[in-house]
PDB file of N, CA and C in Angstrom:
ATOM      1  N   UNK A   1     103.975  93.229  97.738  1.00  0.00           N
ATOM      2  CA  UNK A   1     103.014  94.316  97.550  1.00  0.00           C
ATOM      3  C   UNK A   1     103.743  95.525  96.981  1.00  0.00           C
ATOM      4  N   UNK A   2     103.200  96.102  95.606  1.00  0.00           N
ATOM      5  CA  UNK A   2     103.981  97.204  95.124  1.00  0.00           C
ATOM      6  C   UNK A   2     103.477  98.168  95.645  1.00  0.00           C
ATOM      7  N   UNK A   3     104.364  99.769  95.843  1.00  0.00           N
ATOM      8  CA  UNK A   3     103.497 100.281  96.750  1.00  0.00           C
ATOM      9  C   UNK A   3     104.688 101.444  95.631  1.00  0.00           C
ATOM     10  N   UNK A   4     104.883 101.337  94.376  1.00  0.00           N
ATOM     11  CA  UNK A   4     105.604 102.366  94.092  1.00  0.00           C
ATOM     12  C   UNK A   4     105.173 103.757  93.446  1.00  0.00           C
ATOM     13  N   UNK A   5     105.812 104.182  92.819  1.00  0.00           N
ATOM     14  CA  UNK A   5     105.262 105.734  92.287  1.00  0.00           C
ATOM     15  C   UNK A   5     104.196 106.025  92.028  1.00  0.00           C
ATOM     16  N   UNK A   6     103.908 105.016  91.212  1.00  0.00           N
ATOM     17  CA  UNK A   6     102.292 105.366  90.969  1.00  0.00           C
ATOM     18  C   UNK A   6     101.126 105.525  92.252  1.00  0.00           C
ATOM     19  N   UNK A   7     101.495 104.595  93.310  1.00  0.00           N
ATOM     20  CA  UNK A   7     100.694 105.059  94.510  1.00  0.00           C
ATOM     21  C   UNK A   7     100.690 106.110  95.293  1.00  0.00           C
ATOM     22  N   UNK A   8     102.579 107.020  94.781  1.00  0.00           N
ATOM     23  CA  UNK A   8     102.576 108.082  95.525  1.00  0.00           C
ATOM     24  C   UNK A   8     101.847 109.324  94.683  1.00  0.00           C
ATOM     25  N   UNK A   9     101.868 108.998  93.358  1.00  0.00           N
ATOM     26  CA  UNK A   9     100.976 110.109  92.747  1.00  0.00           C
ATOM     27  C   UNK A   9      99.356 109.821  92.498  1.00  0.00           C
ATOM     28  N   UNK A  10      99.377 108.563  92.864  1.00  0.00           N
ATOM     29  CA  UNK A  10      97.394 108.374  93.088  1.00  0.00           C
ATOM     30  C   UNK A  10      96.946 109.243  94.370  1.00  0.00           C
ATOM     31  N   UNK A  11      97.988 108.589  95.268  1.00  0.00           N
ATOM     32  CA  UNK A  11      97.341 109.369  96.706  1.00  0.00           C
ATOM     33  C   UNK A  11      97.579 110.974  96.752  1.00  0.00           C
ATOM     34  N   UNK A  12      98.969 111.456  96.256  1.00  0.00           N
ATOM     35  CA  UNK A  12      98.921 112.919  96.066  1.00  0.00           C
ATOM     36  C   UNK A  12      97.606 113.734  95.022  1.00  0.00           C
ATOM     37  N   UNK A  13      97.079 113.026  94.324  1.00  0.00           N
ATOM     38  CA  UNK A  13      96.100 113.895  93.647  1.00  0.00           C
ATOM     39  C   UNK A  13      94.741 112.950  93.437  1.00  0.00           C
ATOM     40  N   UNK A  14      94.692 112.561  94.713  1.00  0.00           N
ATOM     41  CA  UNK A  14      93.439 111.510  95.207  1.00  0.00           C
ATOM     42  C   UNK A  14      92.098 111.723  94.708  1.00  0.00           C
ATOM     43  N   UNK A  15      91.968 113.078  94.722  1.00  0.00           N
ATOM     44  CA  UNK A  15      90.598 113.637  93.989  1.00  0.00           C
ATOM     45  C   UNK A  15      90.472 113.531  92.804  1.00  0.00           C
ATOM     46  N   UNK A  16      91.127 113.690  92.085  1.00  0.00           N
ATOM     47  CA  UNK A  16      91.288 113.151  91.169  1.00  0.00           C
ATOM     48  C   UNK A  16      90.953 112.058  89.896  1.00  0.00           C
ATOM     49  N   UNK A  17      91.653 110.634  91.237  1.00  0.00           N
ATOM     50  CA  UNK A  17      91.852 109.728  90.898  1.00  0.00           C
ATOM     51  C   UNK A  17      90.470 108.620  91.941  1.00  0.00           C
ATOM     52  N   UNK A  18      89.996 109.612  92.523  1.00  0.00           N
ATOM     53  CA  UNK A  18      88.645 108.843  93.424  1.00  0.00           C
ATOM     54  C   UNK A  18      87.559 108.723  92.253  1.00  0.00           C
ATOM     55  N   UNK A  19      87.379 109.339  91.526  1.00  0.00           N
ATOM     56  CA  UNK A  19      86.021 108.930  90.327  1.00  0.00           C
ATOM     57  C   UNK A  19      86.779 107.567  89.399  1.00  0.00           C
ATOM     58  N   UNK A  20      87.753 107.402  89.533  1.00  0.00           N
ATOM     59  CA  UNK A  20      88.351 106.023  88.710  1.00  0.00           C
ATOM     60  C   UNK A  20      88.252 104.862  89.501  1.00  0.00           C
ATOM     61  N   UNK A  21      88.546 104.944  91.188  1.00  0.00           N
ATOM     62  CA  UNK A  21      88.612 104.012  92.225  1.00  0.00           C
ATOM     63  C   UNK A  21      86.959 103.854  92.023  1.00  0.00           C
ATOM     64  N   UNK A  22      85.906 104.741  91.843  1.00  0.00           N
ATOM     65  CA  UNK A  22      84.532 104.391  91.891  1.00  0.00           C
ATOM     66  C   UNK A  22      84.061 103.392  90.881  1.00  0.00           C
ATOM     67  N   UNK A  23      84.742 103.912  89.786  1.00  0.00           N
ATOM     68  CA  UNK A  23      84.419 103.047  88.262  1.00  0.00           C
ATOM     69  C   UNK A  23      84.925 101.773  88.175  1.00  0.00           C
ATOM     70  N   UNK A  24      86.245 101.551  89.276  1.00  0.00           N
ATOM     71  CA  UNK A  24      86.584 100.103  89.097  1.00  0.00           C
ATOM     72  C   UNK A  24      85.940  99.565  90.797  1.00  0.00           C
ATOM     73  N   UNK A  25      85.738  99.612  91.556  1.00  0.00           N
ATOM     74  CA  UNK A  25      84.846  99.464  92.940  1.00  0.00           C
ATOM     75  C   UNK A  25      83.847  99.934  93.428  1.00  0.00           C
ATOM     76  N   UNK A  26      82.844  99.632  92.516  1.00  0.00           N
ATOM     77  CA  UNK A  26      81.137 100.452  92.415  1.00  0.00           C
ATOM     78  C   UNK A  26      80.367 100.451  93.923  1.00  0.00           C
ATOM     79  N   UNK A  27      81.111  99.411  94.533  1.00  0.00           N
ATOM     80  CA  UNK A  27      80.341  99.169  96.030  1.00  0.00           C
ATOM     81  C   UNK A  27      80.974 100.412  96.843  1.00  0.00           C
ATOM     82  N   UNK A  28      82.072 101.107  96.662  1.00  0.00           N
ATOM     83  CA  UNK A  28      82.852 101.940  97.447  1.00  0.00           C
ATOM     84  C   UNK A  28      81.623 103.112  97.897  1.00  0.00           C
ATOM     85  N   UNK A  29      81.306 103.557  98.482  1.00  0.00           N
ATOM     86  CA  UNK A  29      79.861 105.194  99.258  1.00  0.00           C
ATOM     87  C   UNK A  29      81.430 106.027  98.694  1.00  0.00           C
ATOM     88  N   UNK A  30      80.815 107.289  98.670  1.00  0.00           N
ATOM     89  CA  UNK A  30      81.533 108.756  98.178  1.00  0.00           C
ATOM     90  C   UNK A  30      81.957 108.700  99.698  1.00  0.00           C
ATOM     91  N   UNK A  31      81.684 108.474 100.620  1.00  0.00           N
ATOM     92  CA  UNK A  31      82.019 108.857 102.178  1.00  0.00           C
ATOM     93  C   UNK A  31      83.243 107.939 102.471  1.00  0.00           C
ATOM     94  N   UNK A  32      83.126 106.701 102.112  1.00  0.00           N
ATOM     95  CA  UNK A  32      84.183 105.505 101.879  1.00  0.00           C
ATOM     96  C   UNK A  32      84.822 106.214 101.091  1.00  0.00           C
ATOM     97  N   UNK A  33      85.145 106.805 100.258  1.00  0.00           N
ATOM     98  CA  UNK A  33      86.341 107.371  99.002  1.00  0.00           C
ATOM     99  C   UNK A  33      86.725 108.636  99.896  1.00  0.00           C
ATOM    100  N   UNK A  34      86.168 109.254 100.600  1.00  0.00           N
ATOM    101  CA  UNK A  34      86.662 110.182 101.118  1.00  0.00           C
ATOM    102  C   UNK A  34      87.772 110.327 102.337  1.00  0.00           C
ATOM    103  N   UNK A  35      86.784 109.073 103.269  1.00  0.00           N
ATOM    104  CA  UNK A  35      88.102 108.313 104.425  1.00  0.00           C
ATOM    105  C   UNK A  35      89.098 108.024 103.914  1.00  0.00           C
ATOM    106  N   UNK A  36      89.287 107.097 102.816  1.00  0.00           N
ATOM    107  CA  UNK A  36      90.347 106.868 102.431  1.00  0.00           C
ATOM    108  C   UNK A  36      91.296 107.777 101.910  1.00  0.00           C
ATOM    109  N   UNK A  37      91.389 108.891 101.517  1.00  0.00           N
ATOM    110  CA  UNK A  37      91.979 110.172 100.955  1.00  0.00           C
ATOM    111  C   UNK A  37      93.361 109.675 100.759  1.00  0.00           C
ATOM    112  N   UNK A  38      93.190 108.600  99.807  1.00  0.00           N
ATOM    113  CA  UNK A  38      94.558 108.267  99.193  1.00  0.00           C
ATOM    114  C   UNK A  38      95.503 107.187 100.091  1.00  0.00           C
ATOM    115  N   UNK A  39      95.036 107.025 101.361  1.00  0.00           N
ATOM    116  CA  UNK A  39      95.519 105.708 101.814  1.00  0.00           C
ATOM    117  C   UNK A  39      95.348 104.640 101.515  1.00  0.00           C
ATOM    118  N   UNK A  40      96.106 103.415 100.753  1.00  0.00           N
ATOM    119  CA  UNK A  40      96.295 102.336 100.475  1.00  0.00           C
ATOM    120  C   UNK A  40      95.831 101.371 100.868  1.00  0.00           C
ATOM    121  N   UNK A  41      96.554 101.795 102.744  1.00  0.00           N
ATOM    122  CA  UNK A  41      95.950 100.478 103.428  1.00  0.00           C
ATOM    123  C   UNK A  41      94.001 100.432 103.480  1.00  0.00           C
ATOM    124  N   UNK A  42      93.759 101.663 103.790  1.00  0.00           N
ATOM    125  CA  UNK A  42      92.438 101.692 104.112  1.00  0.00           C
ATOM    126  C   UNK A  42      91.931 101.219 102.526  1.00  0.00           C
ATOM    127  N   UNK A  43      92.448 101.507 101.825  1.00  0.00           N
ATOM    128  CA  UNK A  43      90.989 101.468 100.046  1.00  0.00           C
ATOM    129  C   UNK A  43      91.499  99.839 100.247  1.00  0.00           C
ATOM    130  N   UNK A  44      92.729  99.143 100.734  1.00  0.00           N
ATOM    131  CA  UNK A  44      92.225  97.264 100.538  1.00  0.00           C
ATOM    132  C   UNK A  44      91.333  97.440 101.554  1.00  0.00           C
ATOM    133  N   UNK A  45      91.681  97.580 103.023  1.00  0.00           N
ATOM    134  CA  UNK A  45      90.626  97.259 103.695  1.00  0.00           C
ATOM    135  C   UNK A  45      89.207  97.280 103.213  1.00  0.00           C
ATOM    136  N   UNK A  46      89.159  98.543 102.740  1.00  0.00           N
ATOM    137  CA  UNK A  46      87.250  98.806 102.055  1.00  0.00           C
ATOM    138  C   UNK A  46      87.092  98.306 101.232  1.00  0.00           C
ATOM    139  N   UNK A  47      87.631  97.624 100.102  1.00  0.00           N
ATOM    140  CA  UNK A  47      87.463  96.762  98.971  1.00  0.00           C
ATOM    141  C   UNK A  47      87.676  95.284  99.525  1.00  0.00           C
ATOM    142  N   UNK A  48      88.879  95.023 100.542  1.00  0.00           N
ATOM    143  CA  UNK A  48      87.630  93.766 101.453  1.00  0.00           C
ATOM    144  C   UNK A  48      86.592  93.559 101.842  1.00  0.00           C
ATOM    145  N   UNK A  49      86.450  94.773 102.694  1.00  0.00           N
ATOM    146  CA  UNK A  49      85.058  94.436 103.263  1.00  0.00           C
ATOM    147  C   UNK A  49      83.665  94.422 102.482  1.00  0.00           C
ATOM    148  N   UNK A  50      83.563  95.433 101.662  1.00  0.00           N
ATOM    149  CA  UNK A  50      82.814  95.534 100.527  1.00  0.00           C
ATOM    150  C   UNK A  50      82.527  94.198  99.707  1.00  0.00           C
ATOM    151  N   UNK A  51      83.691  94.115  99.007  1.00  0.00           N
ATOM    152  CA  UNK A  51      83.459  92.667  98.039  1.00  0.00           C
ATOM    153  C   UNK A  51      83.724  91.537  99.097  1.00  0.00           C
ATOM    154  N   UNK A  52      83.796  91.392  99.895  1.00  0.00           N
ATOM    155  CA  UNK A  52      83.923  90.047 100.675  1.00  0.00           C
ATOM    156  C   UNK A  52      85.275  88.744 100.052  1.00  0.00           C
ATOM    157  N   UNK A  53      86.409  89.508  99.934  1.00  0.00           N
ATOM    158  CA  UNK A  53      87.793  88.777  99.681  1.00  0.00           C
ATOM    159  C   UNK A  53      88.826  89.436 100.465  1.00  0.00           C
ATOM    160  N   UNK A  54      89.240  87.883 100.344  1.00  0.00           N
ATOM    161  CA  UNK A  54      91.319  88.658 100.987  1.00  0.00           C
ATOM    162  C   UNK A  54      91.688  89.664 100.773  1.00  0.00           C
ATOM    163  N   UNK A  55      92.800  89.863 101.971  1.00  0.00           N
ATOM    164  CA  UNK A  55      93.160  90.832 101.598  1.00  0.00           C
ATOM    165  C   UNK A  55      94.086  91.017 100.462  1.00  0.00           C
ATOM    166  N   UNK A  56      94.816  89.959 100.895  1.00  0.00           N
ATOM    167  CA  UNK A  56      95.719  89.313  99.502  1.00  0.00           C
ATOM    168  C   UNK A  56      95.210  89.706  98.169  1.00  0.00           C
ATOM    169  N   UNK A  57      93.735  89.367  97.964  1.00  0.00           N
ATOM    170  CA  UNK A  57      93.008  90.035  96.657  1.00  0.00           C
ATOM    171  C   UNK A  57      92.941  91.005  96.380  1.00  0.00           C
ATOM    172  N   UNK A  58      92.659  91.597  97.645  1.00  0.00           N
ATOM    173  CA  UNK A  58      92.409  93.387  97.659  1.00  0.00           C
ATOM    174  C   UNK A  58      93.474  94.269  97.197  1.00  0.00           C
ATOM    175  N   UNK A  59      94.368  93.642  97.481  1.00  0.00           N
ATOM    176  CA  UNK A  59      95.965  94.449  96.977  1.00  0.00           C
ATOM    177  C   UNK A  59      96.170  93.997  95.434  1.00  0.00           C
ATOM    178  N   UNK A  60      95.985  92.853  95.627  1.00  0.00           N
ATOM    179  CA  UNK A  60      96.335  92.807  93.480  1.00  0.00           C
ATOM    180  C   UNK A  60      95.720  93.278  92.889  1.00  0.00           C
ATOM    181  N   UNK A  61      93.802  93.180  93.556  1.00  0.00           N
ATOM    182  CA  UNK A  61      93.143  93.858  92.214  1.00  0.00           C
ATOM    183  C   UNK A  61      93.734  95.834  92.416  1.00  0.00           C
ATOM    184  N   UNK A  62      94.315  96.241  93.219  1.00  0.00           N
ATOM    185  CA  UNK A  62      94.770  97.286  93.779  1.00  0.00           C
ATOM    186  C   UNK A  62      96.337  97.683  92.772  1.00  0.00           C
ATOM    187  N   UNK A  63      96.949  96.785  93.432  1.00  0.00           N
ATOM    188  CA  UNK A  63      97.718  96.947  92.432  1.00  0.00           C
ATOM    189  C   UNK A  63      97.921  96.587  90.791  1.00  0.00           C
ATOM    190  N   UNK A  64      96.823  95.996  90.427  1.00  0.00           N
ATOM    191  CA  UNK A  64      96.844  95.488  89.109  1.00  0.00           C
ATOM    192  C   UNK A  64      96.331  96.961  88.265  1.00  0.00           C
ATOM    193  N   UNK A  65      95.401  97.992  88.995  1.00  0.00           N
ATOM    194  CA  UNK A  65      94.332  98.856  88.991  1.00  0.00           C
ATOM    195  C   UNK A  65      95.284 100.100  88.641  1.00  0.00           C
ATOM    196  N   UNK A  66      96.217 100.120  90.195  1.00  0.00           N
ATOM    197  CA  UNK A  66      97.070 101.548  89.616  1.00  0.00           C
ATOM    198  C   UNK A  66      98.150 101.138  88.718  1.00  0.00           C
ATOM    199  N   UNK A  67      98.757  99.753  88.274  1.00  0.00           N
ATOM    200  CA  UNK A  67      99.662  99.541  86.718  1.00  0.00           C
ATOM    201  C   UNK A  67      99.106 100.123  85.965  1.00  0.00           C
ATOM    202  N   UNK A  68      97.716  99.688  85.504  1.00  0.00           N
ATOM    203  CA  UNK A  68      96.945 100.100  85.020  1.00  0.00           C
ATOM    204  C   UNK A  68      96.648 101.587  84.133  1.00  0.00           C
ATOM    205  N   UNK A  69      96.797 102.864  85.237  1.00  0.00           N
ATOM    206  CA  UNK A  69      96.762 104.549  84.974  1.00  0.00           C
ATOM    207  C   UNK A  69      97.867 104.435  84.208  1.00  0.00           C
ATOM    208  N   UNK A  70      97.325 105.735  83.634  1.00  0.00           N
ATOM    209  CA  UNK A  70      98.714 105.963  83.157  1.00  0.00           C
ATOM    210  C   UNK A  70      98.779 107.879  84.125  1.00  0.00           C
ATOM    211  N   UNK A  71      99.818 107.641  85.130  1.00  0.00           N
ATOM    212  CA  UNK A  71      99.943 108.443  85.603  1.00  0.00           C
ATOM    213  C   UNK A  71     101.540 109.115  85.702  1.00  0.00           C
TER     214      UNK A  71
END
């Protein structure tokens, strides 16, 4: 699980970067984006529970998501 720079500057400017987490996880509530305020573990958890996959999934499409930015 990569958990490198780019996650430390997603979660440092979370607001940000929460209207992009919406555009790629449409099921996420604004209230769900808000709990999460840049925690990792919690946005797989909610993108498990939401889409109904692993967690295992939840982290790649996660980490595939922040490769992704260009931040």
């Amino acid at each position: 699980m990569e958990t490198g720079s780019n996650w430390d500057k997603i979660s440092g400017q979370w607001k940000q970067f929460s209207g992009q987490v919406k555009k790629q996880w449409g099921k996420l509530t604004d209230d769900e984006l808000m709990e999460v305020n840049g925690n990792r573990e919690i946005l797989a958890g909610k993108v498990q529970e939401r889409y109904g996959i692993a967690k295992e999934e939840a982290n790649k499409q996660i980490d595939e998501w922040a490769d992704k930015l260009k931040v």
